[in-house]
N, C-alpha and C. Protein backbone atom coordinates (compact mmCIF):
# COMPACT_ATOMS: atom_id res chain seq x y z
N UNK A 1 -30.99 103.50 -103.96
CA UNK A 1 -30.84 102.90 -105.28
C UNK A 1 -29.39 102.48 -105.43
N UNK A 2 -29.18 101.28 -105.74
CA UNK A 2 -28.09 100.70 -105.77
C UNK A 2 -27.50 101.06 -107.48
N UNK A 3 -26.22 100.80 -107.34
CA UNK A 3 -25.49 101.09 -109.37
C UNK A 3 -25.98 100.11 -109.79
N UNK A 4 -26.10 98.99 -109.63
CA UNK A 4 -26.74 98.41 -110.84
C UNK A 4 -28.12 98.68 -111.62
N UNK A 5 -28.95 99.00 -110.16
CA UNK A 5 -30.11 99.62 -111.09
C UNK A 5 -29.95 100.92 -111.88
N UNK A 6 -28.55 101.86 -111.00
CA UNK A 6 -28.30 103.44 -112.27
C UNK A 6 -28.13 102.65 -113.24
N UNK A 7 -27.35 101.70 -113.60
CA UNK A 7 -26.79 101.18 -114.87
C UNK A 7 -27.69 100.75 -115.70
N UNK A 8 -29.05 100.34 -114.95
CA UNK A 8 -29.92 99.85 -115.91
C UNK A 8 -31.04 100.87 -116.51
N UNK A 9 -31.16 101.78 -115.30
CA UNK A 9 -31.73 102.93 -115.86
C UNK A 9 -31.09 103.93 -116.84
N UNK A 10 -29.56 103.75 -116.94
CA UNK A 10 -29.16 105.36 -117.76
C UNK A 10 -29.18 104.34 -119.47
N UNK A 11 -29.02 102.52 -119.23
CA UNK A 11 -29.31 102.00 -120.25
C UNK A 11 -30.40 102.09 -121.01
N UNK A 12 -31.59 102.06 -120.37
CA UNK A 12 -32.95 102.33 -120.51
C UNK A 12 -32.91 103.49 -121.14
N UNK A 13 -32.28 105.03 -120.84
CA UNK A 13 -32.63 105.96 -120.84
C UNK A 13 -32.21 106.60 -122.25
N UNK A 14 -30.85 105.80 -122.59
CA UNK A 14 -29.74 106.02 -123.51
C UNK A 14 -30.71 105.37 -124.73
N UNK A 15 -31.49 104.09 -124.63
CA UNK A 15 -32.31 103.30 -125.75
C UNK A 15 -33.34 104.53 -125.77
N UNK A 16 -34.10 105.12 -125.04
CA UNK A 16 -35.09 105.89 -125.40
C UNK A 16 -34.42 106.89 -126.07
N UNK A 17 -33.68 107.77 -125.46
CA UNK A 17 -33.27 108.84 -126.20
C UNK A 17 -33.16 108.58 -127.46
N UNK A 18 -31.99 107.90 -127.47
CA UNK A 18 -31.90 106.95 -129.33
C UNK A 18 -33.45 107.18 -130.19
N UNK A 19 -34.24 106.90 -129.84
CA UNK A 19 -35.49 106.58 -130.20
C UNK A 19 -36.85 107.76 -130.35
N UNK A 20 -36.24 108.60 -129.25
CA UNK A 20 -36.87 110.17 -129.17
C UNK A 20 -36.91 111.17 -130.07
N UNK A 21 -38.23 112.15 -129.82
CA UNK A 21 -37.28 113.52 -130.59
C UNK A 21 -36.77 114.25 -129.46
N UNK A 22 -36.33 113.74 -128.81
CA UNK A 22 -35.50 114.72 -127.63
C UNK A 22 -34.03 114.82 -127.99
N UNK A 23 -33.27 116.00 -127.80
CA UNK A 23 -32.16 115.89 -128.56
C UNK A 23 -31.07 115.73 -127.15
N UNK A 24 -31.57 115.89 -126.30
CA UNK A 24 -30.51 116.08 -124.46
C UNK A 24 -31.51 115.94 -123.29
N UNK A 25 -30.58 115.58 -122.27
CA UNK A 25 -31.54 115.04 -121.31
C UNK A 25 -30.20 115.34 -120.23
N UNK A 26 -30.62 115.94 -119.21
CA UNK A 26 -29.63 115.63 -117.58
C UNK A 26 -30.94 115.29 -116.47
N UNK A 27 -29.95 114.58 -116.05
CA UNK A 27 -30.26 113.92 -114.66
C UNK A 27 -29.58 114.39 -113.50
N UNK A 28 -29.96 114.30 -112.45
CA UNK A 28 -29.19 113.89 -111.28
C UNK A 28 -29.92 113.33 -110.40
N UNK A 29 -28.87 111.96 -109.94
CA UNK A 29 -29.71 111.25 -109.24
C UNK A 29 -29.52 111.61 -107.48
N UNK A 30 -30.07 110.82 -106.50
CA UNK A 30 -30.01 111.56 -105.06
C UNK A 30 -28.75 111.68 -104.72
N UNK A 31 -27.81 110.34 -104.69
CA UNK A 31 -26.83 110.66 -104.31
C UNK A 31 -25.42 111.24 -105.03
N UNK A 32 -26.06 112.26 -106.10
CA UNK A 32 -25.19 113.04 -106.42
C UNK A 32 -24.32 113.40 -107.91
N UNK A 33 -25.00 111.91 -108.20
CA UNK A 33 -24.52 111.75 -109.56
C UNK A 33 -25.01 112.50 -110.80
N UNK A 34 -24.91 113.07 -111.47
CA UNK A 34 -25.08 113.79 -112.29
C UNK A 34 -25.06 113.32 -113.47
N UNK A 35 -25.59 112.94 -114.53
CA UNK A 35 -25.65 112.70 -115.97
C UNK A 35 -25.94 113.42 -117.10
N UNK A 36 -25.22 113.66 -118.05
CA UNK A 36 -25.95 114.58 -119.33
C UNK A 36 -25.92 113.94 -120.25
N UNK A 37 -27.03 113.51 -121.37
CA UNK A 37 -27.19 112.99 -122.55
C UNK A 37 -27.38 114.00 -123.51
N UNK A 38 -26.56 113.67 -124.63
CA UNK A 38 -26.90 114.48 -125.32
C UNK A 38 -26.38 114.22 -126.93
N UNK A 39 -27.66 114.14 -127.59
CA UNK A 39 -27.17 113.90 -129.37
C UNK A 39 -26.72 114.52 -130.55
N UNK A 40 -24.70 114.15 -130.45
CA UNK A 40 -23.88 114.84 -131.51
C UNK A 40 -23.49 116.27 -130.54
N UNK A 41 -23.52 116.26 -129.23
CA UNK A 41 -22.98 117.27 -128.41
C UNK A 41 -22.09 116.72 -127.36
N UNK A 42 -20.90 117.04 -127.59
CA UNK A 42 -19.64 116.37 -126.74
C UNK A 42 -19.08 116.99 -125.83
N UNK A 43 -19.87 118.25 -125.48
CA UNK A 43 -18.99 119.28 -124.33
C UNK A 43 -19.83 118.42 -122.66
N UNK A 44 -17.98 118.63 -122.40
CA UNK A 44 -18.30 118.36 -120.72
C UNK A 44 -18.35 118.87 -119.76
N UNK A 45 -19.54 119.03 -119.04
CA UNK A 45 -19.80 119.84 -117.80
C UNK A 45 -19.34 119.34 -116.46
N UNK A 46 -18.94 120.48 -115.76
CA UNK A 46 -17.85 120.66 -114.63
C UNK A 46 -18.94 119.31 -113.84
N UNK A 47 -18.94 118.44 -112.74
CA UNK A 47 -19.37 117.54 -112.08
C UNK A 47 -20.68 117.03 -113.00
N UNK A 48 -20.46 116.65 -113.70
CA UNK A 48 -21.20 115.72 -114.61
C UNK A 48 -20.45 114.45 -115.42
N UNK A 49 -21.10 113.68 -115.06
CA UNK A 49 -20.90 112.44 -116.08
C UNK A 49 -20.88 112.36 -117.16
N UNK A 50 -20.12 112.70 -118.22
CA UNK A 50 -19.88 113.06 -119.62
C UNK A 50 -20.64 111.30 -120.20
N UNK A 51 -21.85 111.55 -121.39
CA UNK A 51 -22.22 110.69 -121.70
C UNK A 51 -22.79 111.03 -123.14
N UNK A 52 -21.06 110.51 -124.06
CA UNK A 52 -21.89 111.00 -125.53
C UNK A 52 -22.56 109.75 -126.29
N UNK A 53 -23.59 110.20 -127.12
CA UNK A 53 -24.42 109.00 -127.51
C UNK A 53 -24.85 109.60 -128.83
N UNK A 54 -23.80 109.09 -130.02
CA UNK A 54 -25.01 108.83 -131.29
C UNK A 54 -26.20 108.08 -131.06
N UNK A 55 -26.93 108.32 -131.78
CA UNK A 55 -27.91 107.58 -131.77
C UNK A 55 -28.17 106.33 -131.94
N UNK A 56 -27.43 105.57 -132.57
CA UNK A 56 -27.00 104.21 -132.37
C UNK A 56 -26.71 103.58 -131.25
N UNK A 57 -25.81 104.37 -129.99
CA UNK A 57 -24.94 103.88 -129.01
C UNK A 57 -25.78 103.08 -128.39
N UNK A 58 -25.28 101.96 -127.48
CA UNK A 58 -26.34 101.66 -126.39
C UNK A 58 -25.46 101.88 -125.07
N UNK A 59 -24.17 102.09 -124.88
CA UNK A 59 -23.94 102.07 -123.75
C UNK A 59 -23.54 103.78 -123.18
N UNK A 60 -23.38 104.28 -122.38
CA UNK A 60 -22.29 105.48 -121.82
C UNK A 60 -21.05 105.44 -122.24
N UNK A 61 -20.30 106.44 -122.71
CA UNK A 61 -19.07 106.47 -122.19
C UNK A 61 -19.09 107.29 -121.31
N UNK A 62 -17.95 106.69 -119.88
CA UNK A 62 -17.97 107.08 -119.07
C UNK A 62 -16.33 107.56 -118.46
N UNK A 63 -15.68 108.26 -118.32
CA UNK A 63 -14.05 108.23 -117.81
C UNK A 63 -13.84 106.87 -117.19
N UNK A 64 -12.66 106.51 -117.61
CA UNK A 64 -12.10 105.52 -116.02
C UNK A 64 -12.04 106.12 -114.72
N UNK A 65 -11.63 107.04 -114.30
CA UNK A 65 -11.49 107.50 -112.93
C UNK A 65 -12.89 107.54 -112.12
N UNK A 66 -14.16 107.91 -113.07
CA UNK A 66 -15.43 107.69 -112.47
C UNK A 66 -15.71 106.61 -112.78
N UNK A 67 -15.33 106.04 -113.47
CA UNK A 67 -15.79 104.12 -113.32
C UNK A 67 -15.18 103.68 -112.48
N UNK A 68 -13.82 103.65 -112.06
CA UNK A 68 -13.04 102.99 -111.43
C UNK A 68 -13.70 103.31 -109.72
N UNK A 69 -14.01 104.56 -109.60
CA UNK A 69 -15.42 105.28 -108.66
C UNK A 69 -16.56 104.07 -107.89
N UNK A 70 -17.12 104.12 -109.17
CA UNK A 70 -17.75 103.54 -109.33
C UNK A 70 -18.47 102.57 -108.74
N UNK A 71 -16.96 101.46 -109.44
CA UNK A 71 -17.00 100.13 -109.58
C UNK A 71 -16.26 100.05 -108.12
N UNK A 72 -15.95 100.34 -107.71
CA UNK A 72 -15.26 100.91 -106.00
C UNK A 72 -16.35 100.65 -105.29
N UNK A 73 -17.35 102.13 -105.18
CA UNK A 73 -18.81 102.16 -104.94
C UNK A 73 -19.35 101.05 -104.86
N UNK A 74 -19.72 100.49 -106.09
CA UNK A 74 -20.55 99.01 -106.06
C UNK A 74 -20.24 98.08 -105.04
N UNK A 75 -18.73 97.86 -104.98
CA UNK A 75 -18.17 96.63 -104.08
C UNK A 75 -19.11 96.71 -102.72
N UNK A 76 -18.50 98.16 -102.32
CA UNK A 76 -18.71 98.76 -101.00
C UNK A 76 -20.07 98.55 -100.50
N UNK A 77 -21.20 99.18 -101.41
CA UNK A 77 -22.65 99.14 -101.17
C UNK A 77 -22.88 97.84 -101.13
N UNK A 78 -22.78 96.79 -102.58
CA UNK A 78 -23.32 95.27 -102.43
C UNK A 78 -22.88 94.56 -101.24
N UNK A 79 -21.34 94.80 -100.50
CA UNK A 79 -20.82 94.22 -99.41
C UNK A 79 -22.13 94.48 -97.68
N UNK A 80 -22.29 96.23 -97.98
CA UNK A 80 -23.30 96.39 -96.82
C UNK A 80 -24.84 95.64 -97.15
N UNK A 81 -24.95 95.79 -98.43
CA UNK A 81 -26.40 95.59 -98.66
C UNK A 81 -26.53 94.03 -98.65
N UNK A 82 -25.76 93.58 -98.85
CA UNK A 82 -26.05 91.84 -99.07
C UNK A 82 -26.52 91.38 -97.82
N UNK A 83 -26.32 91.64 -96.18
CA UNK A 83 -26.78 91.59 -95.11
C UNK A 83 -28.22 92.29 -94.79
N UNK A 84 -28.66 92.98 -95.63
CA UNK A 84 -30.02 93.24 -94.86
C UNK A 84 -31.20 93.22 -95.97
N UNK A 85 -32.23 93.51 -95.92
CA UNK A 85 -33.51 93.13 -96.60
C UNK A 85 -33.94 94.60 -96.26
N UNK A 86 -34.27 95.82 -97.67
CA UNK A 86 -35.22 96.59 -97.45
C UNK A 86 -36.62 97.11 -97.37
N UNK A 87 -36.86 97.61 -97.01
CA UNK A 87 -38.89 97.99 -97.11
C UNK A 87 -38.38 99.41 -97.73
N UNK A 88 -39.37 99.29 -98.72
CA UNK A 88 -39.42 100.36 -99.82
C UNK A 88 -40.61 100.92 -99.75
N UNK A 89 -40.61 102.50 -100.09
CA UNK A 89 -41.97 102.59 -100.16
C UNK A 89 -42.92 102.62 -101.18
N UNK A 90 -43.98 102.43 -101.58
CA UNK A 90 -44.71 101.87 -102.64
C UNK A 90 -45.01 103.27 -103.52
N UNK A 91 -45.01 104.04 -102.83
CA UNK A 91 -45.68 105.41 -103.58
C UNK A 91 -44.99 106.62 -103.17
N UNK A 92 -45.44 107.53 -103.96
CA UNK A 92 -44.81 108.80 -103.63
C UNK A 92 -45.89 109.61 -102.11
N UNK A 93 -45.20 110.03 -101.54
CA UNK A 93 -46.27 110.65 -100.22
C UNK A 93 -44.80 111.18 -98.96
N UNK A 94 -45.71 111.11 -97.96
CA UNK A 94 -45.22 111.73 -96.72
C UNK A 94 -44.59 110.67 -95.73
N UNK A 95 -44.18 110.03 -95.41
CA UNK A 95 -43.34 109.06 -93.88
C UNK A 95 -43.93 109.90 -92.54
N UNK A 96 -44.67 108.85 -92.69
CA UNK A 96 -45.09 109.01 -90.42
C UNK A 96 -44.72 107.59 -90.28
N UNK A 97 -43.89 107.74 -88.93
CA UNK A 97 -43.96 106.43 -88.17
C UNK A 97 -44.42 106.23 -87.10
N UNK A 98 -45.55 106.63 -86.90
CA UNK A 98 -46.76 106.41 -85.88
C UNK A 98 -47.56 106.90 -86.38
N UNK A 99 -48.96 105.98 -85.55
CA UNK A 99 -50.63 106.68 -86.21
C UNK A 99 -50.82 107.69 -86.20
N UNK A 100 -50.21 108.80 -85.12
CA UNK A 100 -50.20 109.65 -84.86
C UNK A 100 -49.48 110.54 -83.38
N UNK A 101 -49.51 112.31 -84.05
CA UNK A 101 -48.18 112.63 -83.70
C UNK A 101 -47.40 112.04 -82.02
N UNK A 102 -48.61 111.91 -81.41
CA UNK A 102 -48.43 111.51 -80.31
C UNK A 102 -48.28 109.88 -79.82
N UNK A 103 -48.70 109.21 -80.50
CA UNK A 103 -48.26 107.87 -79.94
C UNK A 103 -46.88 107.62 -80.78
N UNK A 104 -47.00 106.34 -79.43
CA UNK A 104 -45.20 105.44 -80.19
C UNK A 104 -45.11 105.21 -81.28
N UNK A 105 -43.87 104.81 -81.83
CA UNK A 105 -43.73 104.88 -83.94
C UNK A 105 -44.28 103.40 -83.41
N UNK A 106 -44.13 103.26 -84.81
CA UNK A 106 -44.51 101.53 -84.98
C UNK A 106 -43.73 100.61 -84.70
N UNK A 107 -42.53 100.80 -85.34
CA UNK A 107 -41.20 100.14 -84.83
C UNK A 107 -40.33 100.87 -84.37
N UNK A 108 -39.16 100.57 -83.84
CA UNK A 108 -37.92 101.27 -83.50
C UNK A 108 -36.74 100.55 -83.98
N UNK A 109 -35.54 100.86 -83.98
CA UNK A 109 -34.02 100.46 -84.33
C UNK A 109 -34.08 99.18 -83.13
N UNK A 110 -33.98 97.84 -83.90
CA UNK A 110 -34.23 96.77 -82.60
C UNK A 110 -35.12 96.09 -82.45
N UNK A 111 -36.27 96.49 -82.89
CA UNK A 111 -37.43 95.91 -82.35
C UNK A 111 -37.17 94.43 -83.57
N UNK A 112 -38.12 93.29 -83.26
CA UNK A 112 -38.23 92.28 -84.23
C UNK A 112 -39.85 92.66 -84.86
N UNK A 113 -39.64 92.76 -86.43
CA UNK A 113 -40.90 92.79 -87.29
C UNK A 113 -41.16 91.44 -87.72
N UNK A 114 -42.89 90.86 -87.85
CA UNK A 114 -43.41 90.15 -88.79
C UNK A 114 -43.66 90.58 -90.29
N UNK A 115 -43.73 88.95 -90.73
CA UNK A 115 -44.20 89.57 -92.42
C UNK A 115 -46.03 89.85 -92.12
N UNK A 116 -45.89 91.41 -92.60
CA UNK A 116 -47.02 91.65 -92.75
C UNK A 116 -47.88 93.03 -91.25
N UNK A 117 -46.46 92.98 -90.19
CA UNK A 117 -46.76 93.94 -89.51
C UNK A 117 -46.84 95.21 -89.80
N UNK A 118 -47.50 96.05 -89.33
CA UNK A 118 -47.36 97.83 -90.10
C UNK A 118 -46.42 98.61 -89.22
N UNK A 119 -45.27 98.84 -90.36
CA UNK A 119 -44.03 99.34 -89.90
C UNK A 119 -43.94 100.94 -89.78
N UNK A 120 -45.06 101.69 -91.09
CA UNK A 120 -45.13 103.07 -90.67
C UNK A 120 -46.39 103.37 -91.53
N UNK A 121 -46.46 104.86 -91.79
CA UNK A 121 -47.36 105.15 -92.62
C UNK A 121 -46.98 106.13 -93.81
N UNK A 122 -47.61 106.18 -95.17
CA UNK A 122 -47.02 107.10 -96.24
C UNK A 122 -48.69 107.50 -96.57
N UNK A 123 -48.34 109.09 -96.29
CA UNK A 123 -49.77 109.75 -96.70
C UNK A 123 -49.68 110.12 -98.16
N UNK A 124 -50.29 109.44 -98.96
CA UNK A 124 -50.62 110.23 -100.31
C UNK A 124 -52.23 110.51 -100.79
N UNK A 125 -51.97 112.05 -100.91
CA UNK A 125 -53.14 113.08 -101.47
C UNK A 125 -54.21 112.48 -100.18
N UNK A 126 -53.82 112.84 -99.29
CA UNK A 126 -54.91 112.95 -97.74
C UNK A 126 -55.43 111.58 -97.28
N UNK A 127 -54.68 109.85 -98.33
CA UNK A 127 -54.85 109.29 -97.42
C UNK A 127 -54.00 108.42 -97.05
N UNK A 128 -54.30 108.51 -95.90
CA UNK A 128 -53.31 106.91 -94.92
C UNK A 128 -52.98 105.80 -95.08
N UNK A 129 -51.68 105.69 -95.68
CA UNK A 129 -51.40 104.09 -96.28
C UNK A 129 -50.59 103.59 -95.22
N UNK A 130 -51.05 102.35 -94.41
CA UNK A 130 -50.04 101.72 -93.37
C UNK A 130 -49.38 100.85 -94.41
N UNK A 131 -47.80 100.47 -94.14
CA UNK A 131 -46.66 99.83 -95.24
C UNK A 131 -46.61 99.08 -94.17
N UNK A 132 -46.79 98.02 -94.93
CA UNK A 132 -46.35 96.40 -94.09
C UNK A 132 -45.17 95.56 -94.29
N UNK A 133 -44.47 95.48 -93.27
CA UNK A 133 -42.92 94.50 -93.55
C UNK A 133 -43.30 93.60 -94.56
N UNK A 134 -42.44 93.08 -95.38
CA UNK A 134 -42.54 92.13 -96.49
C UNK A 134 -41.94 91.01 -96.33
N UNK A 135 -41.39 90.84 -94.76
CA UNK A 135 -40.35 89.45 -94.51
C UNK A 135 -40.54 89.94 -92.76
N UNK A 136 -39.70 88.73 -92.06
CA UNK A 136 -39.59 88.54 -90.91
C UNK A 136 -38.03 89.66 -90.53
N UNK A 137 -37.89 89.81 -89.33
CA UNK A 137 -36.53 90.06 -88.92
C UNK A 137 -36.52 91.21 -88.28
N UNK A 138 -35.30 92.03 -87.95
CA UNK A 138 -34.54 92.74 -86.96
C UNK A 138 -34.34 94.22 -87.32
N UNK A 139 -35.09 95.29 -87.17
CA UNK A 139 -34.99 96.41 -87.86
C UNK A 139 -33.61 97.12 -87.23
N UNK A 140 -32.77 97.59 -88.56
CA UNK A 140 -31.53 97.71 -88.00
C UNK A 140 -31.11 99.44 -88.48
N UNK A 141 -32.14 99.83 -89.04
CA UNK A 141 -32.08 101.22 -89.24
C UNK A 141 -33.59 102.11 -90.05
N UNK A 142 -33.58 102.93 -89.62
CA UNK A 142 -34.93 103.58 -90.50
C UNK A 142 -34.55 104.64 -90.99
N UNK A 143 -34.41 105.00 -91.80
CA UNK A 143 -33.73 106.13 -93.06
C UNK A 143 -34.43 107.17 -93.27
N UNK A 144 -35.77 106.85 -92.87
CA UNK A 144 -36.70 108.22 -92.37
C UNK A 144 -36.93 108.85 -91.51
N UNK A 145 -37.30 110.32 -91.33
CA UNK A 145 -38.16 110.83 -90.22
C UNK A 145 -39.82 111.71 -90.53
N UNK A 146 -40.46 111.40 -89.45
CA UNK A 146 -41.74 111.91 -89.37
C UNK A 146 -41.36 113.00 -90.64
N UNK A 147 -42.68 113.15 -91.46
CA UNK A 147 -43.02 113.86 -92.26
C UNK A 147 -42.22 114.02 -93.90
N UNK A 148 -41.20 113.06 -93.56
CA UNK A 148 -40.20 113.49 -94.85
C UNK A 148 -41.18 113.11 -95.89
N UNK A 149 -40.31 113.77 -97.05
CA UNK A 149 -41.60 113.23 -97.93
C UNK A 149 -40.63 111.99 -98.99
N UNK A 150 -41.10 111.29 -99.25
CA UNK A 150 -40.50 109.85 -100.15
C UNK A 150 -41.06 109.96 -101.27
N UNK A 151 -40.43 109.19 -102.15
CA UNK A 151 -40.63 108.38 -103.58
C UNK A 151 -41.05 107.07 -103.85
N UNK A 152 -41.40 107.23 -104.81
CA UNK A 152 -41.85 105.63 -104.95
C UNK A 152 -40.37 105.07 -105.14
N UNK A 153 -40.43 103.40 -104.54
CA UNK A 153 -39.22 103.02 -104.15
C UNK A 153 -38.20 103.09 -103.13
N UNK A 154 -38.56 104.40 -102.65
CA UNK A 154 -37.31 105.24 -101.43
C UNK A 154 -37.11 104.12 -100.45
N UNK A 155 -35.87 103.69 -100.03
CA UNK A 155 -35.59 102.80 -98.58
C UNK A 155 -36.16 103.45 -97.52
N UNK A 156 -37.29 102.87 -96.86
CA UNK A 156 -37.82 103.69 -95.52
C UNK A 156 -36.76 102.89 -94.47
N UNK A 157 -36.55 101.25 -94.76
CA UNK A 157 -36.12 100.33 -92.86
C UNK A 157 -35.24 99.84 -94.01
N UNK A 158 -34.47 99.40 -93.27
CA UNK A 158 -32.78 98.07 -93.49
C UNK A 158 -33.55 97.13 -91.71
N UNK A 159 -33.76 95.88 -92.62
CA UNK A 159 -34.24 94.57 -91.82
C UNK A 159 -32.89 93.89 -91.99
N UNK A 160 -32.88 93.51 -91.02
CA UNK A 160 -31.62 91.56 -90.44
C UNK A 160 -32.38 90.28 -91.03
């Protein structure tokens, strides 16, 4: 998950709250980030993203030093990510990359995929979903291994 989509989600999240009877909310997302919402409560917790929000607010406040972070971050990721095309996975389940335990994965680091070849498999609730490339090109990393278990959305391949 790239910052722009955190940004659009803690926006999202900040309008609901507003709107809730929930009075606080923390997050943390995978890679580490930590968020606490919370309405008319201003204390800040040790590695958390301090985020006070009347109920009115629509945006975060956030420190400069973790924006400046951040906005660092962003450069860095959009610079790698602008070169490759990901396959996501559609659902929440398990990553196999082969039919099974014993044959070859489907692809490897290298190989060239079609749109529409089956790149691995995600088991959810006992059944077998083969995930099909969504574009042509050059698999240049796979972010999974046999059995991990994923999210809906999770980067399984980085394509060329």
């Amino acid at each position: 998950m790239n910052y722009s989509e955190i940004e659009e989600d803690v926006k999202k999240m900040i309008q609901d709250l507003g709107t809730s009877n929930i009075n606080s909310l923390e997050i943390e997302f995978p890679n580490g980030l930590k968020i606490k919402m919370d309405k008319g409560n201003n204390k800040i917790l040790p590695n958390t993203v301090p985020v006070s929000m009347p109920v009115t607010a629509s945006a975060p406040v956030i420190s400069n030093n973790v924006e400046n972070k951040i906005n660092a971050e962003k450069v860095e990721i959009k610079e790698k990510e602008e070169n490759y095309k990901e396959i996501k996975s559609p659902m929440v389940g398990t990553f196999y990359a082969s039919p099974s335990p014993k044959a070859e994965p489907f692809v490897k680091v290298g190989d060239k995929v079609k749109k529409g070849q089956v790149v691995c498999i995600v088991e959810a609730m006992k059944l077998m979903n083969e995930i099909e490339s969504e574009f042509d090109g050059e698999v240049v990393e796979i972010l999974k291994k046999d059995e991990d278990m994923v999210e809906y959305g999770t980067t399984l391949f980085k394509i060329k």
